[in-house]
C-alpha atoms as a PDB file:
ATOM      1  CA  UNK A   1     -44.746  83.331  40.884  1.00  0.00           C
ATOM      2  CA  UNK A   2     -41.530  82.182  41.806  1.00  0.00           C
ATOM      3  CA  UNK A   3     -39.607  79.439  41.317  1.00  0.00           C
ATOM      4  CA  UNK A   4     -35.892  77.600  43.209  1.00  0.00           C
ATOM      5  CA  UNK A   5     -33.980  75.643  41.220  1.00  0.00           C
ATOM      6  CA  UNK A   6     -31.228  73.898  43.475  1.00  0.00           C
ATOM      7  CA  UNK A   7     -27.970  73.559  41.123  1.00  0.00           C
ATOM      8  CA  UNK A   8     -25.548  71.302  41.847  1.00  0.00           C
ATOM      9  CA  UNK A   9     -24.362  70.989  37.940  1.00  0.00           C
ATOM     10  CA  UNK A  10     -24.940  67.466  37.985  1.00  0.00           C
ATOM     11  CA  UNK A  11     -26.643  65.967  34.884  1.00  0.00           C
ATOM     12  CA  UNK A  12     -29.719  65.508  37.265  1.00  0.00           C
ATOM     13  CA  UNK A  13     -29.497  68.840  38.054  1.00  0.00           C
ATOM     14  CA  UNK A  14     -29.049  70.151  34.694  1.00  0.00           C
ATOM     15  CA  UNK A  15     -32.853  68.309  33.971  1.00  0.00           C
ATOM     16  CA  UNK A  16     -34.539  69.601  36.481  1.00  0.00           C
ATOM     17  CA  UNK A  17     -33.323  73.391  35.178  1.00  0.00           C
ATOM     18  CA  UNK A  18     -34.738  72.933  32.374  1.00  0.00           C
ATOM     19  CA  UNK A  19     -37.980  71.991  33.460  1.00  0.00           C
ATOM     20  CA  UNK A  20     -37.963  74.649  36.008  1.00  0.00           C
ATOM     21  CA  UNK A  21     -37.074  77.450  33.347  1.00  0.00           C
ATOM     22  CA  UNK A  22     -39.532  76.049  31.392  1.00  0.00           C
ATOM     23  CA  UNK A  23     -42.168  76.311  33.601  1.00  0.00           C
ATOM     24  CA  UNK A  24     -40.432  79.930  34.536  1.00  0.00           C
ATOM     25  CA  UNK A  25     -41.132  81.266  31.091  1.00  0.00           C
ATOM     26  CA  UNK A  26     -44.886  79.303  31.099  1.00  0.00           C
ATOM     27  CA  UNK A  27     -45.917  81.265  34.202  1.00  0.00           C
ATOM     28  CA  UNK A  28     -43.971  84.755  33.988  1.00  0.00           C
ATOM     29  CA  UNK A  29     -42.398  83.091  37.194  1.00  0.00           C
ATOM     30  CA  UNK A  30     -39.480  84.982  38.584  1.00  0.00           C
ATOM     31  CA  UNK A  31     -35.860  82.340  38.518  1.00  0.00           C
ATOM     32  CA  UNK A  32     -34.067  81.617  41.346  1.00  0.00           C
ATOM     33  CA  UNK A  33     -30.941  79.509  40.725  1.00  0.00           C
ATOM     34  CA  UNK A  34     -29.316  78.098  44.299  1.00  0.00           C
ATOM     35  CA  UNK A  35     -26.135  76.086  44.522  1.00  0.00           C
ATOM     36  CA  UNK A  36     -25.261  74.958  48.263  1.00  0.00           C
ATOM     37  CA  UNK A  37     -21.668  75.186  49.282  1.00  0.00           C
ATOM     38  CA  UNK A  38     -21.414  71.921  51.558  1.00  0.00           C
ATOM     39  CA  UNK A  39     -19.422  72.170  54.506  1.00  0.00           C
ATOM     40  CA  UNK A  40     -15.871  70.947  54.014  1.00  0.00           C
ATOM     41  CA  UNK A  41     -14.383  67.399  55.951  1.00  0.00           C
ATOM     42  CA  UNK A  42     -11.600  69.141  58.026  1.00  0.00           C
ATOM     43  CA  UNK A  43     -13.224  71.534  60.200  1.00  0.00           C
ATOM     44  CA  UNK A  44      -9.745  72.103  61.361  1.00  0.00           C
ATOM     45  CA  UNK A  45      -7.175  74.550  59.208  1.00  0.00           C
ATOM     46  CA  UNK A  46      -3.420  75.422  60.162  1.00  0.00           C
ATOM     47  CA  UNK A  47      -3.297  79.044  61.067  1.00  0.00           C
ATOM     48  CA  UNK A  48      -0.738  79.280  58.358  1.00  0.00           C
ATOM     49  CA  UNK A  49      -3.220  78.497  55.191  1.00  0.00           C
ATOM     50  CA  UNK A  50      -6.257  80.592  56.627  1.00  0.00           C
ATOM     51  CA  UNK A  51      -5.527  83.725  54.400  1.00  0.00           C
ATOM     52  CA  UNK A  52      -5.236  81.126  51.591  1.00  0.00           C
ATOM     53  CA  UNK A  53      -8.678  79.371  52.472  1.00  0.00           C
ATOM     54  CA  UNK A  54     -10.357  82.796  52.082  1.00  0.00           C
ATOM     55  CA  UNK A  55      -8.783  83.672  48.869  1.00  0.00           C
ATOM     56  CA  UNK A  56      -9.764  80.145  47.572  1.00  0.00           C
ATOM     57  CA  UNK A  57     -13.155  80.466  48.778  1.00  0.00           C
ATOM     58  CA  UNK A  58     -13.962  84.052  47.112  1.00  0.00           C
ATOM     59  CA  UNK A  59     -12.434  82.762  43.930  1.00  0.00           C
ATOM     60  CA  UNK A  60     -14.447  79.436  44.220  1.00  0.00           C
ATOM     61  CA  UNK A  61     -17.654  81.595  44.691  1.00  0.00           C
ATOM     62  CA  UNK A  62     -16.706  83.856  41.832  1.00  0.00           C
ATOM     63  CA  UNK A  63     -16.441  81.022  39.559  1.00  0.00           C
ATOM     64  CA  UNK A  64     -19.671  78.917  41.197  1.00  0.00           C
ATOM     65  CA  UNK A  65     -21.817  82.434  40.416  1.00  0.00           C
ATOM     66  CA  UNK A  66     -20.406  82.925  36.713  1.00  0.00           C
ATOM     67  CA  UNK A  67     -21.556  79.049  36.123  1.00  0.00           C
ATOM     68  CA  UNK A  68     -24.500  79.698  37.777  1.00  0.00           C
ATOM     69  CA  UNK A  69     -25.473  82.595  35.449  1.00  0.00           C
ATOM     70  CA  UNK A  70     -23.982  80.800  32.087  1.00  0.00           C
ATOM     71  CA  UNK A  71     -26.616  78.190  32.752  1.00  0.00           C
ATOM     72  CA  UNK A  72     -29.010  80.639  31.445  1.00  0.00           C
ATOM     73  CA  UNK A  73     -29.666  80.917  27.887  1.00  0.00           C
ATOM     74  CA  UNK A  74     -29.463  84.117  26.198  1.00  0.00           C
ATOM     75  CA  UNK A  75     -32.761  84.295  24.664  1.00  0.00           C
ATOM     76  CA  UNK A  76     -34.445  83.579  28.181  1.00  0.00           C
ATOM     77  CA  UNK A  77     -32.855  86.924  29.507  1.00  0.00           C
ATOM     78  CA  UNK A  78     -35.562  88.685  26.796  1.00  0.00           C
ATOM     79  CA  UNK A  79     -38.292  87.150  29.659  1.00  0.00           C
ATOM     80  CA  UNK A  80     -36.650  87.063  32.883  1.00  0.00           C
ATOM     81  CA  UNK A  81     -34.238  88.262  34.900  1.00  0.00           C
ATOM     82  CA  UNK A  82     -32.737  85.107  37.330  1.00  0.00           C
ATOM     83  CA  UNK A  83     -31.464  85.595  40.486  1.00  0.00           C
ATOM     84  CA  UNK A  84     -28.281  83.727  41.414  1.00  0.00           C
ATOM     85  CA  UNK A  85     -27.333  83.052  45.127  1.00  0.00           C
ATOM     86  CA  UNK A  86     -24.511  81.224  46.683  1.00  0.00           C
ATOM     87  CA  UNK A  87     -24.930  79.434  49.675  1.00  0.00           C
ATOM     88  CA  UNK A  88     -23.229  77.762  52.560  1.00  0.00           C
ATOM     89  CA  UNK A  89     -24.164  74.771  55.017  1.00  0.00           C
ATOM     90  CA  UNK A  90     -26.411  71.420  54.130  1.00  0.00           C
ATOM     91  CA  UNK A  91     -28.314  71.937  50.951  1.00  0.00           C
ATOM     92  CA  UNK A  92     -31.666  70.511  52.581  1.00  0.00           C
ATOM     93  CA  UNK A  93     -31.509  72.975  55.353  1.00  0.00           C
ATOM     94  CA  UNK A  94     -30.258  76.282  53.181  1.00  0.00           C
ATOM     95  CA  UNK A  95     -32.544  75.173  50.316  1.00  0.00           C
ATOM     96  CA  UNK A  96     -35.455  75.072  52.725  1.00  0.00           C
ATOM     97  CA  UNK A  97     -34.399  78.462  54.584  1.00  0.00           C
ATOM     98  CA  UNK A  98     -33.794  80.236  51.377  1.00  0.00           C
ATOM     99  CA  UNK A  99     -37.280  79.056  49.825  1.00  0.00           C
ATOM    100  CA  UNK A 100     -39.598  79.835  53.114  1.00  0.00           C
ATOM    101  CA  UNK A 101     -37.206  83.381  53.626  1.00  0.00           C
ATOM    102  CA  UNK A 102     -37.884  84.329  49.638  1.00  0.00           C
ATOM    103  CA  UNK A 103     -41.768  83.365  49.622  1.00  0.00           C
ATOM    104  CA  UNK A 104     -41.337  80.608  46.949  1.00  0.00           C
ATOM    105  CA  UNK A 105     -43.590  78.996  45.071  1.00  0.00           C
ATOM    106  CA  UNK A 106     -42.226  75.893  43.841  1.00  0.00           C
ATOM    107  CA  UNK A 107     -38.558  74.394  44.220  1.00  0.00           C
ATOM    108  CA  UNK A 108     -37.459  72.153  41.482  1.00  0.00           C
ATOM    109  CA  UNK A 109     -34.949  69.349  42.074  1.00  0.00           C
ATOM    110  CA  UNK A 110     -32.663  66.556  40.141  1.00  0.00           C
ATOM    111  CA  UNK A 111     -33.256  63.320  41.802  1.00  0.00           C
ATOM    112  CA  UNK A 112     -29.724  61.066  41.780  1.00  0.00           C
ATOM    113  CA  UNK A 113     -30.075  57.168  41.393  1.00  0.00           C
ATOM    114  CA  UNK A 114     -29.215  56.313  45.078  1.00  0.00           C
ATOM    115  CA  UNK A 115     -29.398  52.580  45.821  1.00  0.00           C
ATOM    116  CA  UNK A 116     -31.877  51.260  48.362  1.00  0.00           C
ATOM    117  CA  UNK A 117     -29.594  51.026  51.139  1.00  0.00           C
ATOM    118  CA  UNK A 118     -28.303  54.507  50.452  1.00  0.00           C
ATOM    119  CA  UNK A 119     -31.392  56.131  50.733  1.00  0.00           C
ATOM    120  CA  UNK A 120     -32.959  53.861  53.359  1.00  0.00           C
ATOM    121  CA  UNK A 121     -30.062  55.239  55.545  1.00  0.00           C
ATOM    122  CA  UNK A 122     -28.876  58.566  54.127  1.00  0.00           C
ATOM    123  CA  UNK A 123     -31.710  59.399  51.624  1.00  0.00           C
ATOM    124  CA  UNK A 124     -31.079  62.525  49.390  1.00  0.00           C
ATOM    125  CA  UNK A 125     -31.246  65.744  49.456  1.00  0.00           C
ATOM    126  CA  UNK A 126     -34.246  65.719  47.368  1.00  0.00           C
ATOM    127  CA  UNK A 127     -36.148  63.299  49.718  1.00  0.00           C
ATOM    128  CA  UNK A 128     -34.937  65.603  53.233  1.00  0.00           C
ATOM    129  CA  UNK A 129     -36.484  69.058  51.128  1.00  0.00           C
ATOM    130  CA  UNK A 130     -39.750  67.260  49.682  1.00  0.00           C
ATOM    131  CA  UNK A 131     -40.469  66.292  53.570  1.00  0.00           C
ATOM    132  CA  UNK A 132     -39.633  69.819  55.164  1.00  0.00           C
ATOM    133  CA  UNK A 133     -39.818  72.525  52.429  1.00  0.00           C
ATOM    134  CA  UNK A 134     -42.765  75.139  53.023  1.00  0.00           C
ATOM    135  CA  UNK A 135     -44.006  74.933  49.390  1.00  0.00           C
ATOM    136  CA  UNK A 136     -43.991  72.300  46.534  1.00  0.00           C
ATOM    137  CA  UNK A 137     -41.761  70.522  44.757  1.00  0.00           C
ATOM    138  CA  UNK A 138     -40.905  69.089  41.409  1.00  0.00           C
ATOM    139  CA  UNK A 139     -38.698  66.313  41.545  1.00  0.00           C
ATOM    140  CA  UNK A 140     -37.191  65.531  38.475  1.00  0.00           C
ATOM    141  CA  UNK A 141     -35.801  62.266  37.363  1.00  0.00           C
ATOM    142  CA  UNK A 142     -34.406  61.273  33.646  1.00  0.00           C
ATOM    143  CA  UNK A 143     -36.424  58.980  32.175  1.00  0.00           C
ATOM    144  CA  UNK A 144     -35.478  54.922  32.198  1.00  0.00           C
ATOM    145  CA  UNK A 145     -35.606  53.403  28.988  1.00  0.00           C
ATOM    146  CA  UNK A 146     -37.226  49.789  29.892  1.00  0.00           C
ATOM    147  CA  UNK A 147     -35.211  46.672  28.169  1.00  0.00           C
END
């Protein structure tokens, strides 16, 4: 009954919205559309730009919530009514606390091309929710045309 789409507005992420509004409109499936505000590099600021950090950061989340709700086609709006949410911290951890805290149903995710040796040592986002999150998930993947 209700359904996560994590949305980073990467082309991977851009697939796996459509599959999740598809399946949205197949099961009557209330839309949740998540983007994760990573935590920045330089934990330190100069006193002197703080006031400008926090004007930056409500007019980044202004413009991060109108993309957010553009991704949504007009005729889909005659079926559903999505819920957008901005978030802060690690996307594996606030995409897992958001899901478990909303009672979802099924999170749907882009999966990037990482090399081996990325994901051996990093792995994705993707890989870190599918292990931990407290319902299923769709991981979504364009297809590779074989030569």
């Amino acid at each position: 009954k209700k359904i996560l789409i994590g949305c980073d507005f990467s082309n991977n992420s851009n697939l796996a919205f459509q599959y999740g509004l598809s399946l949205a409109q197949e099961f009557e499936s209330e839309l949740h559309l998540v983007h994760v505000l990573e935590p920045p590099i330089y934990k330190e600021w100069p006193k002197s730009v703080e006031h400008t950090k926090e004007i930056i950061r409500k007019d980044l989340f202004v413009d991060l919530n109108k993309k957010l709700e553009a991704m949504v086609p007009q005729d889909a709006l005659n079926w559903c009514k999505p819920r957008t949410t901005l978030l802060e911290g690690h996307p594996d951890v606030e995409l897992i606390r958001y899901a478990d805290a909303q009672g979802i149903d099924l999170i749907v995710l882009g999966v990037a091309g990482h090399r081996l040796v990325e994901s051996f040592f990093v792995g994705s986002t993707t890989e870190r929710v599918m292990r931990k999150a407290p319902c299923a998930v769709l991981s979504v993947r364009p297809m590779q045309i074989k030569k």
